[in-house]
Protein backbone atom coordinates (compact mmCIF):
# COMPACT_ATOMS: atom_id res chain seq x y z
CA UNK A 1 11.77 -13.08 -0.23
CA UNK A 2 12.98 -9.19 -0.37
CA UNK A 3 16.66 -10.17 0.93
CA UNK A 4 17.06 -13.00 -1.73
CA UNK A 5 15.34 -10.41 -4.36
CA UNK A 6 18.48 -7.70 -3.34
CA UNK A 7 20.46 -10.78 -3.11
CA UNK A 8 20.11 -11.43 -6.89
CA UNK A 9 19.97 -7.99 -8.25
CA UNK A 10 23.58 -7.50 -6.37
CA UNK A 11 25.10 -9.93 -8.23
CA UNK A 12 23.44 -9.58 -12.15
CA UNK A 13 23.84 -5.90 -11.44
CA UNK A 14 27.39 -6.83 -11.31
CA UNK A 15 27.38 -7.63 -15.10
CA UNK A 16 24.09 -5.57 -16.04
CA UNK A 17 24.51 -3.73 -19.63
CA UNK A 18 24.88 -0.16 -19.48
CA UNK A 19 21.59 1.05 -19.44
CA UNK A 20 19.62 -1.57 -17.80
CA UNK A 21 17.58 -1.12 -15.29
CA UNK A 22 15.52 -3.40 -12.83
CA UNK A 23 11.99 -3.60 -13.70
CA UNK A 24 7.97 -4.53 -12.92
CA UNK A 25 7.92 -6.97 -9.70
CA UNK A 26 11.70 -6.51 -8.98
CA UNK A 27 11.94 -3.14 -8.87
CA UNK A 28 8.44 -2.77 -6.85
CA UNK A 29 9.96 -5.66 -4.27
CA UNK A 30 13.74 -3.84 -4.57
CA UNK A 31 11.81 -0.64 -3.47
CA UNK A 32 9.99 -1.96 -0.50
CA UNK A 33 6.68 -2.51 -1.55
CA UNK A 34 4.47 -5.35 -1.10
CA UNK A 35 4.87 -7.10 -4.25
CA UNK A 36 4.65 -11.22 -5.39
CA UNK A 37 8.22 -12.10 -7.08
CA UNK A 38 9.06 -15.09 -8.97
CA UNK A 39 12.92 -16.78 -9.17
CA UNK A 40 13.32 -14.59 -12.13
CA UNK A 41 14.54 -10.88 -11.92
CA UNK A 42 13.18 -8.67 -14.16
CA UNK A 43 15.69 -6.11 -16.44
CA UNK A 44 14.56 -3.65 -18.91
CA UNK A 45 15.97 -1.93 -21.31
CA UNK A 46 14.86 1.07 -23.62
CA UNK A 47 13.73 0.28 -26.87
CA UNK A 48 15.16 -0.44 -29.61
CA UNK A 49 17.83 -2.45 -28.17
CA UNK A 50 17.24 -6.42 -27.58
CA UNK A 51 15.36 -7.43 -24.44
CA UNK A 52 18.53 -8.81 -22.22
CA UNK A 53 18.29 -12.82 -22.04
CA UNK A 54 19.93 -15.60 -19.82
CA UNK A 55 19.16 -17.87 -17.26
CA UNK A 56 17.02 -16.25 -13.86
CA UNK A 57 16.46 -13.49 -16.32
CA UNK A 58 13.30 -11.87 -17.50
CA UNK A 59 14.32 -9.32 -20.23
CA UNK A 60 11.73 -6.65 -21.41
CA UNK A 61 12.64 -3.51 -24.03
CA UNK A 62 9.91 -0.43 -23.14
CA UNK A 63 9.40 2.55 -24.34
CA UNK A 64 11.94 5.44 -22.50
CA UNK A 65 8.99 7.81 -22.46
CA UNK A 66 6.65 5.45 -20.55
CA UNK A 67 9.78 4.92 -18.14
CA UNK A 68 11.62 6.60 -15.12
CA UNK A 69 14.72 5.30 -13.85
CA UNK A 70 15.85 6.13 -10.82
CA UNK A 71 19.32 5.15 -9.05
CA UNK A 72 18.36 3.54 -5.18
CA UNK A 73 21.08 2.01 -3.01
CA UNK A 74 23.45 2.02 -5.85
CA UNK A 75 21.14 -0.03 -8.02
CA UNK A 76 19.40 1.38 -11.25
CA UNK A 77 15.58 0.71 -10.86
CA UNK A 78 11.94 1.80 -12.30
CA UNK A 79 10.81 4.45 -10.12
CA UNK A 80 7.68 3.41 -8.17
CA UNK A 81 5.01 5.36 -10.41
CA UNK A 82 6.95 3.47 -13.94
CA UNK A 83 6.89 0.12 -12.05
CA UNK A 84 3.22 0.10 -10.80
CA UNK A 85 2.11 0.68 -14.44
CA UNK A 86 4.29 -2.30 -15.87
CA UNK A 87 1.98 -4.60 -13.64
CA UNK A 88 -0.99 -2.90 -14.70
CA UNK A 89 -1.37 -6.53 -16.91
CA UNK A 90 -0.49 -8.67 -14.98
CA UNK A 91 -1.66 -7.59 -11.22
CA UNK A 92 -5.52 -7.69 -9.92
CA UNK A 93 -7.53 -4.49 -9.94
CA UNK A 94 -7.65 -4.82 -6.22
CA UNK A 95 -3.44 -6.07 -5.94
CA UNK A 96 -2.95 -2.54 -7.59
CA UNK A 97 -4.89 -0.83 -5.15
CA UNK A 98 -2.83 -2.32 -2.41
CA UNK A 99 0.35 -1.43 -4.33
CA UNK A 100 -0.67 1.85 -5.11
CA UNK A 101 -1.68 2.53 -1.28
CA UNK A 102 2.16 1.19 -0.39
CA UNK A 103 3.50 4.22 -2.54
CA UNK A 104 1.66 7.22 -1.90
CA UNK A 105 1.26 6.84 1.95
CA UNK A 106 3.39 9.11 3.91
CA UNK A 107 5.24 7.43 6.96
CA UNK A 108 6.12 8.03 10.08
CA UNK A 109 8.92 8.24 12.00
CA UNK A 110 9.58 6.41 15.10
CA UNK A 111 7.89 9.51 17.06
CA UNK A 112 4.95 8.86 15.46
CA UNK A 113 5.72 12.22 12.85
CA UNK A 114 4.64 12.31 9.21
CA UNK A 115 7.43 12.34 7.23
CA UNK A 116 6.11 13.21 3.22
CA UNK A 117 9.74 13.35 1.85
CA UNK A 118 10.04 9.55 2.59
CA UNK A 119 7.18 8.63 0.80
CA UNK A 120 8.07 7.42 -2.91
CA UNK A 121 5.41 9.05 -5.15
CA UNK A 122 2.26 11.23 -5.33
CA UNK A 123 -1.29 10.13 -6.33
CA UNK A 124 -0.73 13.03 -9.14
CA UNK A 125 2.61 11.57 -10.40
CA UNK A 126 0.70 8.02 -9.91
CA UNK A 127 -1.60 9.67 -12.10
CA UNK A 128 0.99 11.14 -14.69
CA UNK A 129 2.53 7.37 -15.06
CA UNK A 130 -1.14 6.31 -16.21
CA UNK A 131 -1.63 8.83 -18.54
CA UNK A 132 1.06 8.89 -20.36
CA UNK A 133 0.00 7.07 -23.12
CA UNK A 134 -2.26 3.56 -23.61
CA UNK A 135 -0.38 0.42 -22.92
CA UNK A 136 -1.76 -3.15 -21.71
CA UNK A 137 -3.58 -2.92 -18.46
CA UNK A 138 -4.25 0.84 -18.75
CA UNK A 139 -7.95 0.55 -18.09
CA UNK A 140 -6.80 -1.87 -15.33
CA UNK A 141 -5.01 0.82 -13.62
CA UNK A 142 -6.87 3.96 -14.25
CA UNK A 143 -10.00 1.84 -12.12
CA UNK A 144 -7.07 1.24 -9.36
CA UNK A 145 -5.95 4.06 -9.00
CA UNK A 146 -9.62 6.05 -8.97
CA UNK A 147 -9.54 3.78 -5.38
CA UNK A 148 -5.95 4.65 -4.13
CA UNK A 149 -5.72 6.45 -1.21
CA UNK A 150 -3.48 7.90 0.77
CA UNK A 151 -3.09 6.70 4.70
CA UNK A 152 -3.15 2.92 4.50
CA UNK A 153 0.15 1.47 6.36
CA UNK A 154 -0.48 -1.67 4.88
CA UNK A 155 -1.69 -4.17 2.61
CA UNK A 156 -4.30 -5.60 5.47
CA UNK A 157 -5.69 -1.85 6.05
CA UNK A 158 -5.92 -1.14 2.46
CA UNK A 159 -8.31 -4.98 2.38
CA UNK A 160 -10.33 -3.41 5.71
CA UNK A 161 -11.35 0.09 3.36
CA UNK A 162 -11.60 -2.38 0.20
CA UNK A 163 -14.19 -4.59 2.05
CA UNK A 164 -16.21 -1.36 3.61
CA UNK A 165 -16.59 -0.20 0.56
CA UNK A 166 -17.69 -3.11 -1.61
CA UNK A 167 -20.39 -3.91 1.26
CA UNK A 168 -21.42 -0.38 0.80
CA UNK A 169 -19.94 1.27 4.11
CA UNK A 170 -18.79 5.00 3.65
CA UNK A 171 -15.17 5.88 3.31
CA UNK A 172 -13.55 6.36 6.33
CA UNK A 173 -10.48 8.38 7.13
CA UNK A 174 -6.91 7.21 6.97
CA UNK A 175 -3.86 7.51 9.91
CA UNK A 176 -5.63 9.80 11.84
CA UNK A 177 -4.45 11.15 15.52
CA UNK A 178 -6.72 11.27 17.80
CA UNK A 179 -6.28 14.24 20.40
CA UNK A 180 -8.03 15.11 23.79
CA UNK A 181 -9.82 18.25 23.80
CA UNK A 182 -7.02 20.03 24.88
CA UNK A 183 -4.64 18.33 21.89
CA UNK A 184 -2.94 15.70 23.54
CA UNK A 185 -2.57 13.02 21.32
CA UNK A 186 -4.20 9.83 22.43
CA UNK A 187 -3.45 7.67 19.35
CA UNK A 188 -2.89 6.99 15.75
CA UNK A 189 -5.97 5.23 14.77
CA UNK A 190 -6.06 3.17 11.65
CA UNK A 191 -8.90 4.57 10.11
CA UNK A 192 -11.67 6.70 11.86
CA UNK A 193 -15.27 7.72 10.57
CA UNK A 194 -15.46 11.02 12.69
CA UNK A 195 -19.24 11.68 12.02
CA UNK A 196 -20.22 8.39 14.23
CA UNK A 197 -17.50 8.08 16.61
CA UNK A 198 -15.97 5.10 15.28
CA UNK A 199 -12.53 4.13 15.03
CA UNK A 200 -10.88 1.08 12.91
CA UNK A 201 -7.43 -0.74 14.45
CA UNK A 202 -6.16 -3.25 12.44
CA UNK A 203 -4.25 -6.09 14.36
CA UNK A 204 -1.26 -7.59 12.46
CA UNK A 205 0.26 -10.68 14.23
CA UNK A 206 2.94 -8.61 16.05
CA UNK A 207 -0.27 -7.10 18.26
CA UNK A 208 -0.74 -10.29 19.72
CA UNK A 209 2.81 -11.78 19.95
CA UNK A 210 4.53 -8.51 21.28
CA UNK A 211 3.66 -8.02 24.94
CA UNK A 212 4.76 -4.33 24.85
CA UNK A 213 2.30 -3.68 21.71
CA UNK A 214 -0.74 -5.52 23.31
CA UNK A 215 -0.46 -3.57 26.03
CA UNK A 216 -0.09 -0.31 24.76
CA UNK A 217 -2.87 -1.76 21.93
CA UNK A 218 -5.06 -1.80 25.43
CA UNK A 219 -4.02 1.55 26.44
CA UNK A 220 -5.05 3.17 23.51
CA UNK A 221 -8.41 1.18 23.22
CA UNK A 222 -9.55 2.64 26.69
CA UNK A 223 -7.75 5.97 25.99
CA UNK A 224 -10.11 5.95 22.63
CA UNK A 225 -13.39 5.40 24.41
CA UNK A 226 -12.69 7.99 27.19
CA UNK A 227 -13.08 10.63 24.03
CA UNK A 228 -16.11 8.89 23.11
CA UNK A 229 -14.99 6.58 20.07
CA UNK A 230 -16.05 2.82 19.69
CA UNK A 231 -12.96 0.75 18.27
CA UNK A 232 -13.41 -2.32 15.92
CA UNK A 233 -10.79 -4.34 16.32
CA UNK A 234 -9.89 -6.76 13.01
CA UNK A 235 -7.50 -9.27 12.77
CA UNK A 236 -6.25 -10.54 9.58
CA UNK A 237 -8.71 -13.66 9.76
CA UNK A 238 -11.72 -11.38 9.62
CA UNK A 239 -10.06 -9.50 7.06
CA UNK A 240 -8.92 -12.42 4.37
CA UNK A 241 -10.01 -15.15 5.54
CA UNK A 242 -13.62 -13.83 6.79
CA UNK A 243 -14.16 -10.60 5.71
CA UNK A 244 -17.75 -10.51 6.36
CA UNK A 245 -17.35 -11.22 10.06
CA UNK A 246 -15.08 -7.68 9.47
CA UNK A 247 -17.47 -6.22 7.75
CA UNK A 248 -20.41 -7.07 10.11
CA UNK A 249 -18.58 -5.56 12.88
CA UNK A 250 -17.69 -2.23 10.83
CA UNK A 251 -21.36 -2.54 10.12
CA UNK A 252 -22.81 -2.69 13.55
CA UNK A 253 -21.09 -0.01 14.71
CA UNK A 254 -21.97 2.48 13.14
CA UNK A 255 -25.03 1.65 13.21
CA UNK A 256 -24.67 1.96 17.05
CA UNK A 257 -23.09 5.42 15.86
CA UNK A 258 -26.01 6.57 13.94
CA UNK A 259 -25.29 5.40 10.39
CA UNK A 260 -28.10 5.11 7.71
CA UNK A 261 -27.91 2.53 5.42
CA UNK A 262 -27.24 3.98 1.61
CA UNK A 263 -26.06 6.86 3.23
CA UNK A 264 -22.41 8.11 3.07
């Protein structure tokens, strides 16, 4: 969906009025984030000029001060704060979460090192977007983005923290590395609640269908429990499909761990 997306916004940027910029779902999917996207691009344009029109086209006019535009891989584009508030109307409370978690987490590099420049906004300039001024879906978005949080690599881990939390669970901790008592690093664990020696992994479909990642998945599992940490293991069935079965194993855990109920 993303290649056809660029695909498009290639060619219309080709005759694009000066001034227009890609907008709401496009410019969320253009910049990499996990965002639904319909056959129709979306342009904008600052008000008062006309909304642009024509076929495959979804024109909007916006205010410039609710509005950053930023220039990526040669195309002109909302930056990721301005586009995450145009869906405040038209996304889920919980879709926005997910979103929002996609722009303020800080990657890694293939050495497994944090690298904050690459990440594309702040929870404060998240933050700044919202408030701003009112606009449709505000109160939408300022309930998101009180659950945003930076640390989830994906949509799937930001569902795992959702579900935890709407069950009542405490809040875990995000991307954390697990070291040995004399610092060697042992992992990356998806989320980890230190207190009861629990750790969260998060098994996209590559875990089971690359043989290098299962194994090293099984490395790190034993490495875990030889510094005393229980891993639950979720797969996206107990996550979507189930996620009571994911939450019942969260659950029992740290009970095992020494959680009280209604405690945080």
């Amino acid at each position: 969906m993303r290649a056809r997306v660029i695909r498009d916004a290639r060619s219309y940027a080709a005759v694009m009025s000066p001034g227009a910029f890609f907008a709401g779902r496009t410019a969320a999917v253009l910049l990499g984030l996990p965002a639904p996207h319909g056959a129709e691009l979306e342009v904008g344009v600052f008000a008062p000029r006309r909304a642009p029109r024509g076929r495959g086209i979804r024109g909007r006019a916006l205010n410039a001060a609710y509005v950053d535009v930023q220039v990526r891989d040669d195309l002109r584009v909302a930056s990721p704060a301005s586009a995450w508030t145009m869906l405040g109307s038209e996304m889920s409370e919980r879709d926005l979460v997910r979103l929002g978690d996609a722009i303020v987490r800080v990657p890694r590099d293939d050495r497994g090192v944090p690298r904050p420049e690459w990440r594309l906004a702040t929870l404060d300039e998240l933050r700044a977007a919202v408030d701003i001024g009112r606009r449709p879906g505000t109160a939408r978005l300022r309930r998101a983005l009180a659950r945003v949080r930076v640390g989830s690599m994906s949509p799937l881990e930001t569902d795992v923290r959702l579900n935890a939390e709407d069950a009542g669970l405490p809040e875990p901790e995000l991307d954390v590395e697990i070291r040995s008592v004399g610092g060697r690093l042992r992992g990356i664990a998806d989320m980890r609640y230190p207190r009861f020696r629990v750790l969260i992994e998060v098994e996209g479909d590559h875990h089971r269908t690359d043989r290098r990642q299962w194994a090293r998945d099984i490395e790190k599992q034993a490495a875990y429990a030889a510094e005393g940490y229980e891993t639950v293991r979720l797969t996206g069935i107990q996550v979507r499909q189930h996620p009571e079965r994911g939450v019942t194993l969260v659950r029992d855990a740290l009970l095992r761990g020494g959680w009280v109920p209604g405690s945080r």
